[in-house]
Protein backbone atom coordinates (compact mmCIF):
# COMPACT_ATOMS: atom_id res chain seq x y z
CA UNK A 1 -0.78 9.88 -7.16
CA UNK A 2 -3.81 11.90 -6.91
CA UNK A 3 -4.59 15.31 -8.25
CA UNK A 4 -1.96 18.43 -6.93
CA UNK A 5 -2.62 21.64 -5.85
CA UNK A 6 -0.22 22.80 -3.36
CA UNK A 7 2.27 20.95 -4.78
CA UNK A 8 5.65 23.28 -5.65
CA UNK A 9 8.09 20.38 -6.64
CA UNK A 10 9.52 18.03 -9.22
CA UNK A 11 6.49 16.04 -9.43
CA UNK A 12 3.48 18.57 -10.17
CA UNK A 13 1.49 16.07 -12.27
CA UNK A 14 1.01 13.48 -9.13
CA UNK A 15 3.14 10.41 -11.17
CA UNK A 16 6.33 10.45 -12.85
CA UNK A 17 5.08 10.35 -16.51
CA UNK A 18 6.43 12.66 -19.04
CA UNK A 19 4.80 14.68 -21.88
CA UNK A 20 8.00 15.40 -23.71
CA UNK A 21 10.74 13.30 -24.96
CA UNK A 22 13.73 13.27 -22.56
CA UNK A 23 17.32 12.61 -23.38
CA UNK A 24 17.42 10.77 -26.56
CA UNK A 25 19.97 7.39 -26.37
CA UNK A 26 21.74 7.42 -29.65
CA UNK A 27 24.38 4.42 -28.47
CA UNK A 28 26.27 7.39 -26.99
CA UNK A 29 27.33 6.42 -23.42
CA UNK A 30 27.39 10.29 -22.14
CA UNK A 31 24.07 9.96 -23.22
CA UNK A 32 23.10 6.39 -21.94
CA UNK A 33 24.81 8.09 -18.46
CA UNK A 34 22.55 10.95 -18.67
CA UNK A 35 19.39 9.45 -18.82
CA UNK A 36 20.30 6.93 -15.80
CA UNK A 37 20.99 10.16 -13.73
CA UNK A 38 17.64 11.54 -15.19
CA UNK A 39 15.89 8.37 -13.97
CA UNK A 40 17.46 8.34 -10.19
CA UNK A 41 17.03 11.83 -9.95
CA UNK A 42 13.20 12.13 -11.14
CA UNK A 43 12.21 8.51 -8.86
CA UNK A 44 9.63 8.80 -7.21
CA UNK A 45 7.62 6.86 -4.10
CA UNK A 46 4.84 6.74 -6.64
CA UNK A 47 6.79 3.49 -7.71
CA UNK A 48 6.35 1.54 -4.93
CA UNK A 49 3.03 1.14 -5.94
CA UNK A 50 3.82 -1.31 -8.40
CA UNK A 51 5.62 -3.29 -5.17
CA UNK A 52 2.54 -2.92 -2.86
CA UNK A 53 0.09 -4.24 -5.32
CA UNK A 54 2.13 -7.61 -6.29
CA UNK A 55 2.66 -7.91 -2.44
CA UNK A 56 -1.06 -8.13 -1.56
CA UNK A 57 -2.08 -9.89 -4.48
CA UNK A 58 0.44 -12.50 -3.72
CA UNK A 59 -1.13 -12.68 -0.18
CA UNK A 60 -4.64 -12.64 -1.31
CA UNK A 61 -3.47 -15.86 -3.32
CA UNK A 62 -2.12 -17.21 -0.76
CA UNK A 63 -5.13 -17.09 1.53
CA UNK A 64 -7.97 -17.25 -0.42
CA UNK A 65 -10.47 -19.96 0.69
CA UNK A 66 -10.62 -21.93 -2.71
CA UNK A 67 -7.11 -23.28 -3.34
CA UNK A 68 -6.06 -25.41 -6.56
CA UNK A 69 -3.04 -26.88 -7.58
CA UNK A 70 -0.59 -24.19 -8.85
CA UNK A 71 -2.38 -21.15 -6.86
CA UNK A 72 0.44 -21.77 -3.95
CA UNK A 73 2.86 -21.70 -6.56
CA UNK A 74 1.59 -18.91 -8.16
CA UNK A 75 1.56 -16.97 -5.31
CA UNK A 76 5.19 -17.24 -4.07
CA UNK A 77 6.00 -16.36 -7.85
CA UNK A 78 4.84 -13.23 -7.04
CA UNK A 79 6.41 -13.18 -3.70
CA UNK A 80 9.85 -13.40 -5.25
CA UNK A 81 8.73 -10.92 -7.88
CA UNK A 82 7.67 -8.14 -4.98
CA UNK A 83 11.18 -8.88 -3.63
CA UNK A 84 12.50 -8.09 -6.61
CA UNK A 85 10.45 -4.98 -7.56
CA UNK A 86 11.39 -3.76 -4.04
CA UNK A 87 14.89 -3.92 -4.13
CA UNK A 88 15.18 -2.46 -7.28
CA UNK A 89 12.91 0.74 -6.26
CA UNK A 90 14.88 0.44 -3.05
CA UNK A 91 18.36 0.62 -4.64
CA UNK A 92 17.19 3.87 -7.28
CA UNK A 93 15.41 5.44 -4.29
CA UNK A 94 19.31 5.03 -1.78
CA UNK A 95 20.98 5.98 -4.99
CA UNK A 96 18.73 8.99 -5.63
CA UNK A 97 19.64 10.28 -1.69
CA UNK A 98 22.76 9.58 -2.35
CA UNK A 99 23.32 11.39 -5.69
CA UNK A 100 20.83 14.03 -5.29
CA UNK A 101 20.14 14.87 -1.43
CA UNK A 102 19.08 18.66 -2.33
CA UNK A 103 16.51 17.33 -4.77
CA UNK A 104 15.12 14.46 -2.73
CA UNK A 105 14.81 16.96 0.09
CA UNK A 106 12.86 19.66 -2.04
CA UNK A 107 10.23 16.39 -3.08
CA UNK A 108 9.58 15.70 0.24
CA UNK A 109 9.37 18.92 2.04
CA UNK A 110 7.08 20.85 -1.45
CA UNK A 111 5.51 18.05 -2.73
CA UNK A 112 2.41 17.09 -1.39
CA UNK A 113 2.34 13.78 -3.02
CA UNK A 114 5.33 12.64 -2.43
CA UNK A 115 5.77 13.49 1.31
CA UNK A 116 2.64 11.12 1.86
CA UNK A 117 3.82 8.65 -0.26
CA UNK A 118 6.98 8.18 1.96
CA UNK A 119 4.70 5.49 3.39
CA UNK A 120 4.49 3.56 0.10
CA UNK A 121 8.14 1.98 0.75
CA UNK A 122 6.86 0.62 4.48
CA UNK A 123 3.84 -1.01 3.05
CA UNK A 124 5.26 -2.47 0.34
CA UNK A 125 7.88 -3.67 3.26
CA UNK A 126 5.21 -5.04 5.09
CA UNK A 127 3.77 -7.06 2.60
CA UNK A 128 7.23 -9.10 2.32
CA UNK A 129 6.91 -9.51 6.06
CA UNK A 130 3.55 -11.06 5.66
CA UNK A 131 4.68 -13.63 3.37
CA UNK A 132 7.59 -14.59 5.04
CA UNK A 133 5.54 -15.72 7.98
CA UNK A 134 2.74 -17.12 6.02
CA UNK A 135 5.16 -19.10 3.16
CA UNK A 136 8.82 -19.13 3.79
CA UNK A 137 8.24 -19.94 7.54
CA UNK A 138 6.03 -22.87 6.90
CA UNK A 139 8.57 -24.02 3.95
CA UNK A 140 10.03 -27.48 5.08
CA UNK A 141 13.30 -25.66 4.65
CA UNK A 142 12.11 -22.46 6.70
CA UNK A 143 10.72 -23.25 10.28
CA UNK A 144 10.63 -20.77 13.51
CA UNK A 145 13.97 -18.86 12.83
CA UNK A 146 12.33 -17.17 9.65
CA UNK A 147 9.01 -16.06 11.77
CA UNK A 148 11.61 -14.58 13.97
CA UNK A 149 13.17 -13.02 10.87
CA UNK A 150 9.43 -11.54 9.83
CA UNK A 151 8.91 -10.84 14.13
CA UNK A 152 12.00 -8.24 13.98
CA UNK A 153 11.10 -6.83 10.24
CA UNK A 154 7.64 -6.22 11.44
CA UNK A 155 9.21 -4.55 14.40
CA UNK A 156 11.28 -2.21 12.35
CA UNK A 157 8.57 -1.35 10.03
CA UNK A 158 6.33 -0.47 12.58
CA UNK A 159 9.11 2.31 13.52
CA UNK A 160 8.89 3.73 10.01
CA UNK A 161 5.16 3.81 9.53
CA UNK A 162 4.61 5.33 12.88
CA UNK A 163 7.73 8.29 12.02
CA UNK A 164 5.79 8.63 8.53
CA UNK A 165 2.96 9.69 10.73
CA UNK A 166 4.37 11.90 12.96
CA UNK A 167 6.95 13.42 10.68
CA UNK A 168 5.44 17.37 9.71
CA UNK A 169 4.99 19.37 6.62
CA UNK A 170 2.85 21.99 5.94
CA UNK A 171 2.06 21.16 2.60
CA UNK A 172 -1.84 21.42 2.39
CA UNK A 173 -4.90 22.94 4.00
CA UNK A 174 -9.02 22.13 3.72
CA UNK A 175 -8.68 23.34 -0.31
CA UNK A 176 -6.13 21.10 -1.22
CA UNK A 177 -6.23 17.96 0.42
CA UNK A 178 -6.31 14.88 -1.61
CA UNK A 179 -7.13 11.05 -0.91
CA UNK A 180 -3.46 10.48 -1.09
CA UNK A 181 -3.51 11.76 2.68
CA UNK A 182 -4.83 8.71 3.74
CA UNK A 183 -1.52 6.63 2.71
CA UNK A 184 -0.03 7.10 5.73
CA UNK A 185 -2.78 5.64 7.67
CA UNK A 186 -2.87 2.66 5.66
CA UNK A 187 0.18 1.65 6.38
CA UNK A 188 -0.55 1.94 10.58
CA UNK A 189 -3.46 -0.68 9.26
CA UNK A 190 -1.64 -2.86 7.16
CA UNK A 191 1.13 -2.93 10.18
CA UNK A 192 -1.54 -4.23 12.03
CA UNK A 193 -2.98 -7.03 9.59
CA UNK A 194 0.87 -9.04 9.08
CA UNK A 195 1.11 -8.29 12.81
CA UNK A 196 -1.82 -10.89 12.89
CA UNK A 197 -1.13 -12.40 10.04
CA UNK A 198 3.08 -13.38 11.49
CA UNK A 199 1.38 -14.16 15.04
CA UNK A 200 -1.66 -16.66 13.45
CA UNK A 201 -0.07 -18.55 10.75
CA UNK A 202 3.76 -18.65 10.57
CA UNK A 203 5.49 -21.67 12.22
CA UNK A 204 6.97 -22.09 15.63
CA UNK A 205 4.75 -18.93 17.22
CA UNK A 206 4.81 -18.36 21.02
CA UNK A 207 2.58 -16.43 23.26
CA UNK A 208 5.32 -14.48 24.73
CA UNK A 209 5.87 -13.30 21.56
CA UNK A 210 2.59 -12.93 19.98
CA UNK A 211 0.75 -10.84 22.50
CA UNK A 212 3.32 -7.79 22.40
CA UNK A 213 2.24 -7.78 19.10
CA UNK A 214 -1.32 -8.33 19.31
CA UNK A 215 -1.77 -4.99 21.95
CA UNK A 216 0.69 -2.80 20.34
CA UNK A 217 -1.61 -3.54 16.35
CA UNK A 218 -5.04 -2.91 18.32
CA UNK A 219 -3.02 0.36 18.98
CA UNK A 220 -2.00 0.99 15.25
CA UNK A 221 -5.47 0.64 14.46
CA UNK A 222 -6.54 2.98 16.32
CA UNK A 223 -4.31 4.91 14.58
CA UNK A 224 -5.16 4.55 11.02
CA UNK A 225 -8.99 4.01 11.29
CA UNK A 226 -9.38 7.31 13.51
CA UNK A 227 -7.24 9.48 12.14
CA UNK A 228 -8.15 8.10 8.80
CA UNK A 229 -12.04 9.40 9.84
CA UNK A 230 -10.37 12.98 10.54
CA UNK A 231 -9.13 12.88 6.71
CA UNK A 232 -12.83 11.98 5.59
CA UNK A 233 -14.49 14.57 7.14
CA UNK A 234 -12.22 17.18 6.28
CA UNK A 235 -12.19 15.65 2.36
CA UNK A 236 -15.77 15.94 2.36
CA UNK A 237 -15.66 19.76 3.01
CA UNK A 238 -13.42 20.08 -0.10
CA UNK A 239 -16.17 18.05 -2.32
CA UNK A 240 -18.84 19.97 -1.31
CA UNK A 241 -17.33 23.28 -1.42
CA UNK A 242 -15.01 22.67 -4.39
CA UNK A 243 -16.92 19.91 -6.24
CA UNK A 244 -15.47 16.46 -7.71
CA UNK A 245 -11.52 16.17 -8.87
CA UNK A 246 -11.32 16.21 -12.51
CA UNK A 247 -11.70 12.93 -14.31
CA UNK A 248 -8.33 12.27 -15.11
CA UNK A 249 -7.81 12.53 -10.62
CA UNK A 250 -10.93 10.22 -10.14
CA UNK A 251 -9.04 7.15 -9.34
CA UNK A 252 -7.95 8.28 -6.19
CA UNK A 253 -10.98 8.46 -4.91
CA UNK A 254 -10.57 4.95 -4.97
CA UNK A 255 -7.87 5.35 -2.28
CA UNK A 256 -10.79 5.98 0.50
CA UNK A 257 -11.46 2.36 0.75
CA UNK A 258 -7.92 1.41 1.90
CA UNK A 259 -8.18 2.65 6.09
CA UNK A 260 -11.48 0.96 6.41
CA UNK A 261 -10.82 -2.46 4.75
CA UNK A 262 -7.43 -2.93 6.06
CA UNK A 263 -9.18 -2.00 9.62
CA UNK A 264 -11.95 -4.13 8.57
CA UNK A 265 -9.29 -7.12 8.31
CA UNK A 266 -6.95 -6.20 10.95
CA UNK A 267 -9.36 -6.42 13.79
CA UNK A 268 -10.88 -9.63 12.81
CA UNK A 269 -7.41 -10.92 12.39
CA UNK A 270 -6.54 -9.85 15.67
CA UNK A 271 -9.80 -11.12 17.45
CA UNK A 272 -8.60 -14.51 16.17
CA UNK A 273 -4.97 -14.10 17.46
CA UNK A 274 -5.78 -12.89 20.68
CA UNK A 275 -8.42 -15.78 21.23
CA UNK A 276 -5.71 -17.77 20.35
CA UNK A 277 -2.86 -16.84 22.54
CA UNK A 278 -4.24 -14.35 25.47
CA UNK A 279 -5.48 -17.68 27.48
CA UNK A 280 -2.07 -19.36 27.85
CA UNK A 281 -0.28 -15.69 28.30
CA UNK A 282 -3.09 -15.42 31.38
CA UNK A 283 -2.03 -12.09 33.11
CA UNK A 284 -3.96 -9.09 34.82
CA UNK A 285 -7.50 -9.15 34.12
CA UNK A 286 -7.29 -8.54 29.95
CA UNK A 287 -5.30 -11.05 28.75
CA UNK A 288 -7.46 -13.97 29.63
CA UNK A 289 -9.17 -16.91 27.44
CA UNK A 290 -12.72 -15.26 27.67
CA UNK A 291 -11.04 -11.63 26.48
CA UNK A 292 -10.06 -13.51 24.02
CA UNK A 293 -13.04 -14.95 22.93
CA UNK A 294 -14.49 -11.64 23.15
CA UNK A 295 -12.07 -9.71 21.13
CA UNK A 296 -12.52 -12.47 18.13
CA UNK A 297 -16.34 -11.40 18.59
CA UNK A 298 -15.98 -7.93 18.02
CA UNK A 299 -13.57 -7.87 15.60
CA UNK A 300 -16.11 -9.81 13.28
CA UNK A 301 -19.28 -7.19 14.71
CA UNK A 302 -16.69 -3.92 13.91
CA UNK A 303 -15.22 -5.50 10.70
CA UNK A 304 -18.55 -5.78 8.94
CA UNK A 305 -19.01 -2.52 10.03
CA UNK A 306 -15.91 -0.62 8.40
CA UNK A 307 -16.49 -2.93 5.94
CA UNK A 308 -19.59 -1.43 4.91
CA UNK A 309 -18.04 1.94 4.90
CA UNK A 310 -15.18 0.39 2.54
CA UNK A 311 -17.95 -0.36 0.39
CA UNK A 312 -19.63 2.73 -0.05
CA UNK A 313 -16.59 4.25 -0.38
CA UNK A 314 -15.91 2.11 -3.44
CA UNK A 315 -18.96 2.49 -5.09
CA UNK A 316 -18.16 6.35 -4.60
CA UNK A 317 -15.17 5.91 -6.57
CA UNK A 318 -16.36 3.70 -9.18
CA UNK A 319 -18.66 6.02 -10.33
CA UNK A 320 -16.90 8.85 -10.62
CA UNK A 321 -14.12 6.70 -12.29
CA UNK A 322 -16.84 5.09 -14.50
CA UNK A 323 -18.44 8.69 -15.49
CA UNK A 324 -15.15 10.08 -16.92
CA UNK A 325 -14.70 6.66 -18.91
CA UNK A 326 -18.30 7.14 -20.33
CA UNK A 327 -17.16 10.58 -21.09
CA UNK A 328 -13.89 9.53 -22.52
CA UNK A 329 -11.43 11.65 -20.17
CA UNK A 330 -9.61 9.72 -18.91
CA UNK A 331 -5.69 8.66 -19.74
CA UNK A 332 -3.07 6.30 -18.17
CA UNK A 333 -0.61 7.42 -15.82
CA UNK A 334 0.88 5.28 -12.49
CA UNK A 335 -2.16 7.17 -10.75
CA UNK A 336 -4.26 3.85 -11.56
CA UNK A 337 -2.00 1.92 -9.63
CA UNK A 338 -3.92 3.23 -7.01
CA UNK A 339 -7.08 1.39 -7.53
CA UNK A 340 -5.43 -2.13 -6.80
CA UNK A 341 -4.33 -2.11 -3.27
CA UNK A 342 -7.27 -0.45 -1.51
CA UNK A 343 -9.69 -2.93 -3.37
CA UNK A 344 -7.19 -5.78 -1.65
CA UNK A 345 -8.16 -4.66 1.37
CA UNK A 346 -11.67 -5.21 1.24
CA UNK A 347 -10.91 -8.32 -0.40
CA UNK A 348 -8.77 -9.33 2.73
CA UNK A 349 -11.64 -8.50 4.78
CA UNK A 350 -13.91 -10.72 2.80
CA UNK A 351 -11.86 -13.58 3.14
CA UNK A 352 -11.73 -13.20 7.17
CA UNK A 353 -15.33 -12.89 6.96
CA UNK A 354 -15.38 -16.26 4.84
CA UNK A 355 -13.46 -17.77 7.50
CA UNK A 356 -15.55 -16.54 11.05
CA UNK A 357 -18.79 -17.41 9.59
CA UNK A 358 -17.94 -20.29 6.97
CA UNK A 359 -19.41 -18.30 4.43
CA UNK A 360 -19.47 -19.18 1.37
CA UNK A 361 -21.43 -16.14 -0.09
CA UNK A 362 -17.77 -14.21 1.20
CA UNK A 363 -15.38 -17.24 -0.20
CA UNK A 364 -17.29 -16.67 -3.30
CA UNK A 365 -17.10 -12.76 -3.44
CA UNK A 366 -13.66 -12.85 -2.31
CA UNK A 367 -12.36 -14.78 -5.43
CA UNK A 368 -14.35 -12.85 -7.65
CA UNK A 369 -12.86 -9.66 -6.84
CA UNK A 370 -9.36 -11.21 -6.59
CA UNK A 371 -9.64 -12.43 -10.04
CA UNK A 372 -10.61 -8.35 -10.86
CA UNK A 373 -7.68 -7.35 -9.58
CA UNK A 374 -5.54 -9.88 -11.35
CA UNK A 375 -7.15 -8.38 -14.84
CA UNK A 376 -6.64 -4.68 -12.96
CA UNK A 377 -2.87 -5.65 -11.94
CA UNK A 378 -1.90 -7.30 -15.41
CA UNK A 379 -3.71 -4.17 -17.64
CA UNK A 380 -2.27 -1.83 -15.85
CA UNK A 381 1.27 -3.64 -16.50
CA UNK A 382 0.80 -3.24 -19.97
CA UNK A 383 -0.37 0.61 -19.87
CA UNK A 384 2.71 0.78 -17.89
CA UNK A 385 5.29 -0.83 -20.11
CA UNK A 386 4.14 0.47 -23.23
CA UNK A 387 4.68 4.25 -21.39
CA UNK A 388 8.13 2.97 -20.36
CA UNK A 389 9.14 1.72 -24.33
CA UNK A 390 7.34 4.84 -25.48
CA UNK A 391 9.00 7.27 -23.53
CA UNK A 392 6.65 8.97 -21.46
CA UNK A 393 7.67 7.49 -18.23
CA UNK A 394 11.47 7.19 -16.70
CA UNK A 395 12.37 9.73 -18.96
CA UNK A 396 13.88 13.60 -18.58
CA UNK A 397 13.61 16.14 -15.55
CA UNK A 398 11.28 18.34 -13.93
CA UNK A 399 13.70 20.66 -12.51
CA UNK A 400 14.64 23.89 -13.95
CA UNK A 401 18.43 22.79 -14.87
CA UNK A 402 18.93 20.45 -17.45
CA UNK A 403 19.16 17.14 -16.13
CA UNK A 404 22.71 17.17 -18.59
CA UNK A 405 24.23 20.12 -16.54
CA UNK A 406 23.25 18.28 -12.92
CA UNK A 407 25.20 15.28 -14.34
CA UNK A 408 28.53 16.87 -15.85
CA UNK A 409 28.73 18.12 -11.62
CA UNK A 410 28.92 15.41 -10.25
């Protein structure tokens, strides 16, 4: 996604987009059959994108403080359509391990980008989770056996983000590093948002159930915010010494914003859980009502806090992004996919903040910038499709054999 400089795989560029024509369809079905095996084998995480972005969105709609008729409806639409975007990536990316094991191996273990975007997949999962607590739960044909449906698949993704943490490749030092690095700690933060998003709003919730979940996404914060801090400082060493990315790169400077606003949103919706549910658990000396009531305090004090940082980090990136677009440098390519989902977060934020304080100065700033990122999702669509019909993305290899030779193998 952002620039590469390490990077010794199929996917130098940072995005899957092509400069050359790649196996021409003439009706032939060798050659139809060559181009699908050209597409599995050239997938990359950088797709999932696409999944993550509908996924928030849908939840931003879902949750934003001024409802109307239709925006519920709206909403799920684009719940069913992250479903379906997921699956689909999900099914190319199992066929691609499948086919082509050596290759998918080589991505992961050369390729900067893609090793960190291994966490793309479990956020994208965990904004399906979210919305199964928050809309098919509450459904009148749903009820508490579909929050314990999004209870277990927030359990299991919590597995896979923490293994995308831990998991090692040495793939980049204090020259190289990108914003892209930061991935995996947004998903350790958005983990921790559905956590209180399945525990607060879907149907049927105990506190038996709740609090396991409460402690262990304080702990995932903790994660992703401080670690996420490590990434900044050592980023900031690379600007000063080596200057700002080139314009084309600037978008993912956007990516900076994502640890702090999902932290920003996580602990507020976590102070509101565990006031919620800690005084009818009533063990030890933590998990009391007036803990509680504390931990909904601070989670508001903190959250404006990283909130701030979110926004300074914003306004970082949409100046440099702005500068090359004065300059006219820059061009489309699935990196600005990237400026969608951190933005969310901060938006996610905002709308907590619009409910602790009854704000309407953050109800108001909320919708605006979730009707930005509608405009944002929807142009980038086009950019995206057009690509696709023209033939610059989903289209040829990057390794050195012909994708042709790979497929008369197999």
């Amino acid at each position: 996604m952002p620039d590469q400089h390490v990077s010794n795989g199929n996917h130098m560029n940072g995005d899957v987009e092509q400069d050359g024509a790649g196996p021409e369809s003439d009706g032939n079905p060798q050659s139809f059959r060559v181009r699908i095996a050209a597409i599995i084998e050239n997938f990359s995480f950088l797709w999932f994108t696409l999944s993550m972005n509908t996924g928030i969105l849908s939840i931003l709609m879902h949750q934003l403080p001024y409802q109307f008729r239709g925006l519920g409806v709206l909403s799920t639409i684009m719940f069913v359509f992250n479903i379906v975007l997921f699956v689909t990536f999900f099914t190319i990316l199992v066929l691609r391990i499948i086919l082509y094991p050596k290759a998918f191996r080589q991505s992961v273990t050369s390729d900067f980008t893609e090793c960190v975007m291994m966490s793309a997949p479990v956020i994208a999962w965990f904004t399906i989770v979210a919305q199964i607590g928050l809309t098919v739960s509450q459904a009148t044909w749903g009820g508490h056996a579909w929050f314990l449906v999004a209870y277990v698949s927030w359990w299991l993704g919590t597995l896979l983000a923490v293994f995308a943490i831990i998991s090692k490749h040495d793939l980049a030092n204090a020259d190289s590093i990108t914003p892209a690095l930061v991935i995996p700690f947004v998903a350790t933060a958005t983990d921790a948002l559905v956590g209180a998003l399945i525990v607060s709003y879907s149907h049927g919730v105990t506190a038996r159930l709740a609090v396991p979940v409460i402690i262990v996404s304080y702990m995932l914060v903790g994660i992703g915010l401080f670690a996420a801090e490590m990434v900044y400082a050592v980023y900031l060493v690379r600007l000063l010494s080596g200057g700002m990315p080139p314009a084309t790169q600037s978008p993912s400077l956007i990516l900076l914003v994502g640890p702090l606003g999902q932290s920003s949103a996580a602990l507020q919706g976590l102070g509101s859980a565990a006031s919620s549910y800690f005084g009818s658990y009533g063990k030890g000396t933590f998990l009391t009502a007036s803990t509680g009531s504390i931990c909904s305090t601070v989670g508001v004090v903190l959250g404006l806090q990283f909130a701030g940082m979110g926004v300074f980090f914003l306004a970082f990136g949409a100046y440099a992004v702005l500068e090359g677009a004065i300059k006219w440098q820059h061009k489309y390519s699935l990196l600005w996919w990237s400026t969608i989902f951190p933005i969310a977060t901060l938006t996610t934020a905002f709308i907590e903040f619009s409910i602790a304080m009854d704000s309407p100065a953050f109800r108001v700033l909320s919708a605006i910038f979730l009707i930005f990122l509608l405009l944002v999702y929807f142009v980038n669509w086009a950019f995206t499709l057009r690509d696709i019909f023209q033939g610059k993305l989903l289209n040829g290899s990057r390794s050195d054999q012909p994708a042709s030779d790979r497929v008369k193998r197999q």
